[in-house]
Protein backbone atom coordinates (compact mmCIF):
# COMPACT_ATOMS: atom_id res chain seq x y z
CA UNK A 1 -1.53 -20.04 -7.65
CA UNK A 2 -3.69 -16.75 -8.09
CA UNK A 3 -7.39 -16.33 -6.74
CA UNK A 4 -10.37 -14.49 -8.63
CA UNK A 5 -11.37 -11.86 -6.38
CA UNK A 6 -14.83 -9.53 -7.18
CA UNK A 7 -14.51 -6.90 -9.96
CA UNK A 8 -14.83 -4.19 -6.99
CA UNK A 9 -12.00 -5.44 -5.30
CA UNK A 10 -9.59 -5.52 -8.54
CA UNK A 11 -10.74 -2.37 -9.96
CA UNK A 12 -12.56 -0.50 -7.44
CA UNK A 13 -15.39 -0.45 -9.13
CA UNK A 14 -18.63 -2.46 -9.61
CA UNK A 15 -19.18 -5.53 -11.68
CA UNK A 16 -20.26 -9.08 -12.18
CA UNK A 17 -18.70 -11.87 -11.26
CA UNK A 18 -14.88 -12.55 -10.49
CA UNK A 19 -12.02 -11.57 -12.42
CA UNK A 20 -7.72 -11.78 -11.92
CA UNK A 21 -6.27 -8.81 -10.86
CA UNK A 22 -4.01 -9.34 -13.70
CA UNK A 23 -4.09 -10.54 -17.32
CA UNK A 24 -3.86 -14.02 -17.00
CA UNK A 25 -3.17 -14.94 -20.51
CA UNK A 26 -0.18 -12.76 -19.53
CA UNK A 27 0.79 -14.40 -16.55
CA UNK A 28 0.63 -17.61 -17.92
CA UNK A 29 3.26 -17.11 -20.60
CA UNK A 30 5.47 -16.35 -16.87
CA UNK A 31 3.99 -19.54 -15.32
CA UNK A 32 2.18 -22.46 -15.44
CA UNK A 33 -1.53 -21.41 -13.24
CA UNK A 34 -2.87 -24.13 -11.03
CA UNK A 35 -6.55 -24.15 -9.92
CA UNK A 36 -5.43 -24.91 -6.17
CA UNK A 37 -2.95 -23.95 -3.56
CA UNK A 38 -1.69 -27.97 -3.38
CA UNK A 39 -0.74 -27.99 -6.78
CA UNK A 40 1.08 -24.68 -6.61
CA UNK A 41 5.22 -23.97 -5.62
CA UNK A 42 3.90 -20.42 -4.89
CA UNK A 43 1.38 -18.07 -4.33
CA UNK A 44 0.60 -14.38 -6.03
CA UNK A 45 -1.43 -11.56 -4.59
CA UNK A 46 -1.89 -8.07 -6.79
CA UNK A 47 -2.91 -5.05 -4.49
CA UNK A 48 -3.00 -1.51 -4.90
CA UNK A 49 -2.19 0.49 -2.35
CA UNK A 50 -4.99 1.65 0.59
CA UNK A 51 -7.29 3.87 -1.12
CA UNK A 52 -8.16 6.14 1.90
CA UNK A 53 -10.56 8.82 0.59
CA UNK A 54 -10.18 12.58 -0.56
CA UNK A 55 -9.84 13.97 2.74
CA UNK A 56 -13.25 15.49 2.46
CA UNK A 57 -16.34 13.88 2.89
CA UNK A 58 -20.12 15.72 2.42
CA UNK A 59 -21.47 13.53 4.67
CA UNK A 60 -19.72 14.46 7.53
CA UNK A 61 -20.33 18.29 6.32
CA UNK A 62 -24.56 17.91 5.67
CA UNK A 63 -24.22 16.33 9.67
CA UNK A 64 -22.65 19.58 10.68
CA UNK A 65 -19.69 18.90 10.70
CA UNK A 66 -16.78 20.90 8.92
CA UNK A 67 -16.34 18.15 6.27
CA UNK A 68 -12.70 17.46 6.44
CA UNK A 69 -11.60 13.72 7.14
CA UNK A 70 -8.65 11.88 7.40
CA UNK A 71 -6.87 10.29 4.56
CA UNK A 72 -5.54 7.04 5.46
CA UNK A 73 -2.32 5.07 4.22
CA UNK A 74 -3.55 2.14 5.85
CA UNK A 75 -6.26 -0.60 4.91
CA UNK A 76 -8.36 -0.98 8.39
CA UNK A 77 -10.05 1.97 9.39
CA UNK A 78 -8.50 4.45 10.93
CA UNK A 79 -9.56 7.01 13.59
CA UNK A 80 -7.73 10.14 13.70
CA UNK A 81 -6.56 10.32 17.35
CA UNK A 82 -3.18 12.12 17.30
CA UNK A 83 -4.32 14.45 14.44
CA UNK A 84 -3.82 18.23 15.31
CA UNK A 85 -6.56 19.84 16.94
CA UNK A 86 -6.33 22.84 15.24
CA UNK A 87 -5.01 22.80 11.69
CA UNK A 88 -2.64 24.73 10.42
CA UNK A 89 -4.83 25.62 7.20
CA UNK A 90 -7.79 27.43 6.68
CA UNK A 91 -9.06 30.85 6.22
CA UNK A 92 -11.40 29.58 2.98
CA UNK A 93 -13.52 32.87 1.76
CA UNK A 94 -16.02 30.02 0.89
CA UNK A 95 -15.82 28.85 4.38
CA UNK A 96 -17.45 30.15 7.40
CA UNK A 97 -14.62 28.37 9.56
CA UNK A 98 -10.81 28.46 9.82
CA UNK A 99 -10.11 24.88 11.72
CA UNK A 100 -10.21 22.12 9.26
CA UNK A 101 -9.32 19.55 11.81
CA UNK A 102 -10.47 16.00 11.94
CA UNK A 103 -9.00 14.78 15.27
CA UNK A 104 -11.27 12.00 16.52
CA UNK A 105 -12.56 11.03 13.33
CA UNK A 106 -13.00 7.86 11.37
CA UNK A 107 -12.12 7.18 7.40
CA UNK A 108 -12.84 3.50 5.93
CA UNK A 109 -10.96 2.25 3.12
CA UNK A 110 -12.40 1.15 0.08
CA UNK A 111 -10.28 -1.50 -0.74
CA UNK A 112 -9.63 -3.53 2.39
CA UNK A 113 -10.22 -6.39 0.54
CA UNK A 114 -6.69 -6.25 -0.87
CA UNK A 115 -5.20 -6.90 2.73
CA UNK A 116 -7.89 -9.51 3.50
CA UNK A 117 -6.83 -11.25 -0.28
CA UNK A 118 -3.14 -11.10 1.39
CA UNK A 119 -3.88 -13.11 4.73
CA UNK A 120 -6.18 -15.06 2.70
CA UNK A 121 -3.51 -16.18 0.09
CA UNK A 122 -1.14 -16.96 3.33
CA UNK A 123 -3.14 -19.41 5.04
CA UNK A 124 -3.98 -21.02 1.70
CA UNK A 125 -0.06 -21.53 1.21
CA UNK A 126 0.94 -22.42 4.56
CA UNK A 127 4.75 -22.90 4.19
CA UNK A 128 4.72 -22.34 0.94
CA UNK A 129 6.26 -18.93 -0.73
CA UNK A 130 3.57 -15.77 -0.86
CA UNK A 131 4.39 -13.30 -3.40
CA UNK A 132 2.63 -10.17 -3.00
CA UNK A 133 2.69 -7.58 -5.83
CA UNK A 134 1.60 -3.80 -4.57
CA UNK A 135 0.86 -1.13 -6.92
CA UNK A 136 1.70 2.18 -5.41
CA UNK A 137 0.47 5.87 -6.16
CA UNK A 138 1.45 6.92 -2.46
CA UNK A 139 3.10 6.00 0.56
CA UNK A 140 1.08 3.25 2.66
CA UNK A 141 1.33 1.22 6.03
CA UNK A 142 3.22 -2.00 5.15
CA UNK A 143 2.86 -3.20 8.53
CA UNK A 144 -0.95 -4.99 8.29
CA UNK A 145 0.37 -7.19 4.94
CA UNK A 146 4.49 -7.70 5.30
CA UNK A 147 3.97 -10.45 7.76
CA UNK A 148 2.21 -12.56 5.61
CA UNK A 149 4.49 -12.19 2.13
CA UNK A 150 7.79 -13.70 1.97
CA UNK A 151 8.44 -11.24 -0.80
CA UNK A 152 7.24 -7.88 -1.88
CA UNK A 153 7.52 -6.18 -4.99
CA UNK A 154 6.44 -2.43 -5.08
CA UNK A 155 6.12 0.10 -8.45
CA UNK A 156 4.35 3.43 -8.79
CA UNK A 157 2.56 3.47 -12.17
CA UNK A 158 4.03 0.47 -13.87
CA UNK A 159 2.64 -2.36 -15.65
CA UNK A 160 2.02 -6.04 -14.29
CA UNK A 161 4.31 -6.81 -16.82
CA UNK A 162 7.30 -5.63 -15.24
CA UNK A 163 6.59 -7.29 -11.85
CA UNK A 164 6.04 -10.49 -14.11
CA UNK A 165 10.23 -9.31 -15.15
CA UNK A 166 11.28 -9.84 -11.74
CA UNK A 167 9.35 -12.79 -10.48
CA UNK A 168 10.62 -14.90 -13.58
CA UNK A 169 14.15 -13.84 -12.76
CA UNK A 170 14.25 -11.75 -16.51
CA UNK A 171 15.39 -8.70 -14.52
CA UNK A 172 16.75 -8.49 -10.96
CA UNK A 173 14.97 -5.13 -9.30
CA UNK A 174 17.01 -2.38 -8.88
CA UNK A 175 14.57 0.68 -7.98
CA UNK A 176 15.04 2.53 -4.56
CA UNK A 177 12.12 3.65 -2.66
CA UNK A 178 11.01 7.50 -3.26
CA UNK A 179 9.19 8.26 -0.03
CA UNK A 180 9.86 6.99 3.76
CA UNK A 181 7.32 4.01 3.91
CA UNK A 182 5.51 4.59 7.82
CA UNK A 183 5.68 2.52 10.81
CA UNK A 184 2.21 3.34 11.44
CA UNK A 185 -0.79 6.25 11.00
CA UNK A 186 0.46 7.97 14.38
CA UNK A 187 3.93 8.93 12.58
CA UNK A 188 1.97 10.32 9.96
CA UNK A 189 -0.05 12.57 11.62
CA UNK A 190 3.35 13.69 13.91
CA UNK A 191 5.70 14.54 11.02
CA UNK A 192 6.29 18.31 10.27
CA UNK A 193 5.13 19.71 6.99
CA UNK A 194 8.54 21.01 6.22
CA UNK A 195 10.79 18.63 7.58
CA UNK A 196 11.88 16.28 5.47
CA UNK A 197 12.59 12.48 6.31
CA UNK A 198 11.20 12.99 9.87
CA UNK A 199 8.84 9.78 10.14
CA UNK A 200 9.36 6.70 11.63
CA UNK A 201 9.51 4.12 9.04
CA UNK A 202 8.69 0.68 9.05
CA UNK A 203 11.53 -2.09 9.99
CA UNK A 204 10.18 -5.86 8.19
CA UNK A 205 11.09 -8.97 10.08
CA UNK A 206 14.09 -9.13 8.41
CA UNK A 207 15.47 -5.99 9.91
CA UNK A 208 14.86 -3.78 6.19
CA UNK A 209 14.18 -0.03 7.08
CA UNK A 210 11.97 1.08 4.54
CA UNK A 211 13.01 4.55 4.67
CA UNK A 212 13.39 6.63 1.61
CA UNK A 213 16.15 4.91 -0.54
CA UNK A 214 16.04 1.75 0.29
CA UNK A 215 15.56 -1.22 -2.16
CA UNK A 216 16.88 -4.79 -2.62
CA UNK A 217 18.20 -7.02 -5.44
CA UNK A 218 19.61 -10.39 -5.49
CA UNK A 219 22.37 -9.68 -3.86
CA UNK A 220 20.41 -8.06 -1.27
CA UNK A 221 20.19 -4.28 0.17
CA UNK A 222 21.36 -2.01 -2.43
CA UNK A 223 24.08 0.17 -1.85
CA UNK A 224 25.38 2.07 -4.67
CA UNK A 225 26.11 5.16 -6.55
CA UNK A 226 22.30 6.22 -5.83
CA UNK A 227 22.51 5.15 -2.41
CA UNK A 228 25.32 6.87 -1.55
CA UNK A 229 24.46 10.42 -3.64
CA UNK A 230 21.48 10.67 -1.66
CA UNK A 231 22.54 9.50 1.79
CA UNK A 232 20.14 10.88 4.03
């Protein structure tokens, strides 16, 4: 079972009416499609990952302030509490100010929706298995969406076609995260710029780190030739 969801919230940008967030002419040469969560064995949910702004915002600049806002890896808002006071860069000739800081202030993210269609697709399913497919271009805060998929499958720039691979059982997944996935917004802000591998990642309910490396196939966690090579 898949739900339509609002052109906005599958491609972040306006349009009429509701569409998949994936082919489904596609998907249904993976699957058969029901129209309702009874009929279905399973459910699927495509997100992208939070989009969470520029980090600059001309609003906030045109009300005096020094434009500079957070950029947020998670999908609820997110106030910038443990962000640096004073920032470490600055010193713009365009600017009339060195602190770029933007402790204490909020950024929304445009595609919240993607979390809601998550918790949505859960209670829909009730014991039944919630797939949830995440299209990555950065690192995000798993934490608001793992506890509602029984499975995720993550890829940075690849098709819906591949994830369509794995579900079916066509290929078992075998990629390794590139980046420490965070425990939460706070670890973010705490890391050092030039220390690598210094944030606190997020542990699932299962007990899986997702630390930089990390990755399961059928078998389970992989440990391998990679894995070993670039032992942290």
């Amino acid at each position: 079972y898949i739900e339509k969801r609002t052109a906005q919230a599958v491609t972040g940008n306006q349009g009429p009416g509701n569409e998949y967030a994936v082919n489904i002419a596609t998907l249904k040469t993976y699957f058969t499609v029901v129209d309702s969560p009874e009929e279905a064995d399973f459910g699927v949910v495509f997100v992208r990952s939070p989009s969470g702004g520029s980090g600059y915002s001309v609003a906030d600049a045109n009300k005096g302030g020094n434009g500079y806002v957070p950029i947020s890896l998670q999908y609820n808002d997110y106030k910038a509490t443990n962000a640096r006071a004073i920032s470490l860069a600055g010193g713009d000739p365009f600017e009339d100010f060195t602190n770029r800081s933007y402790k204490n202030k909020t950024v929304t993210t445009s595609n919240k929706s993607d979390m809601d269609a998550v918790i949505s697709m859960k209670k829909k399913m009730g014991d039944k298995p919630v797939i949830v497919m995440v299209s990555l271009s950065k690192q995000m805060v798993f934490a608001e969406i793992e506890g509602y998929a029984d499975a995720i499958l993550v890829g940075f720039g690849i098709q819906n076609q591949a994830f369509l691979d794995i579900l079916s059982g066509k290929f078992e997944p075998s990629g390794l995260l590139p980046l420490q996935m965070p425990k939460n917004m706070k670890t973010v802000e705490e890391q050092y710029e030039d220390v690598p591998f210094d944030m606190d990642y997020y542990i699932d309910e299962e007990g899986n780190g997702y630390d930089f490396g990390f990755g399961m196939n059928w078998s389970g966690v992989i440990n391998d030739e990679r894995t070993a090579k670039y032992k942290k």
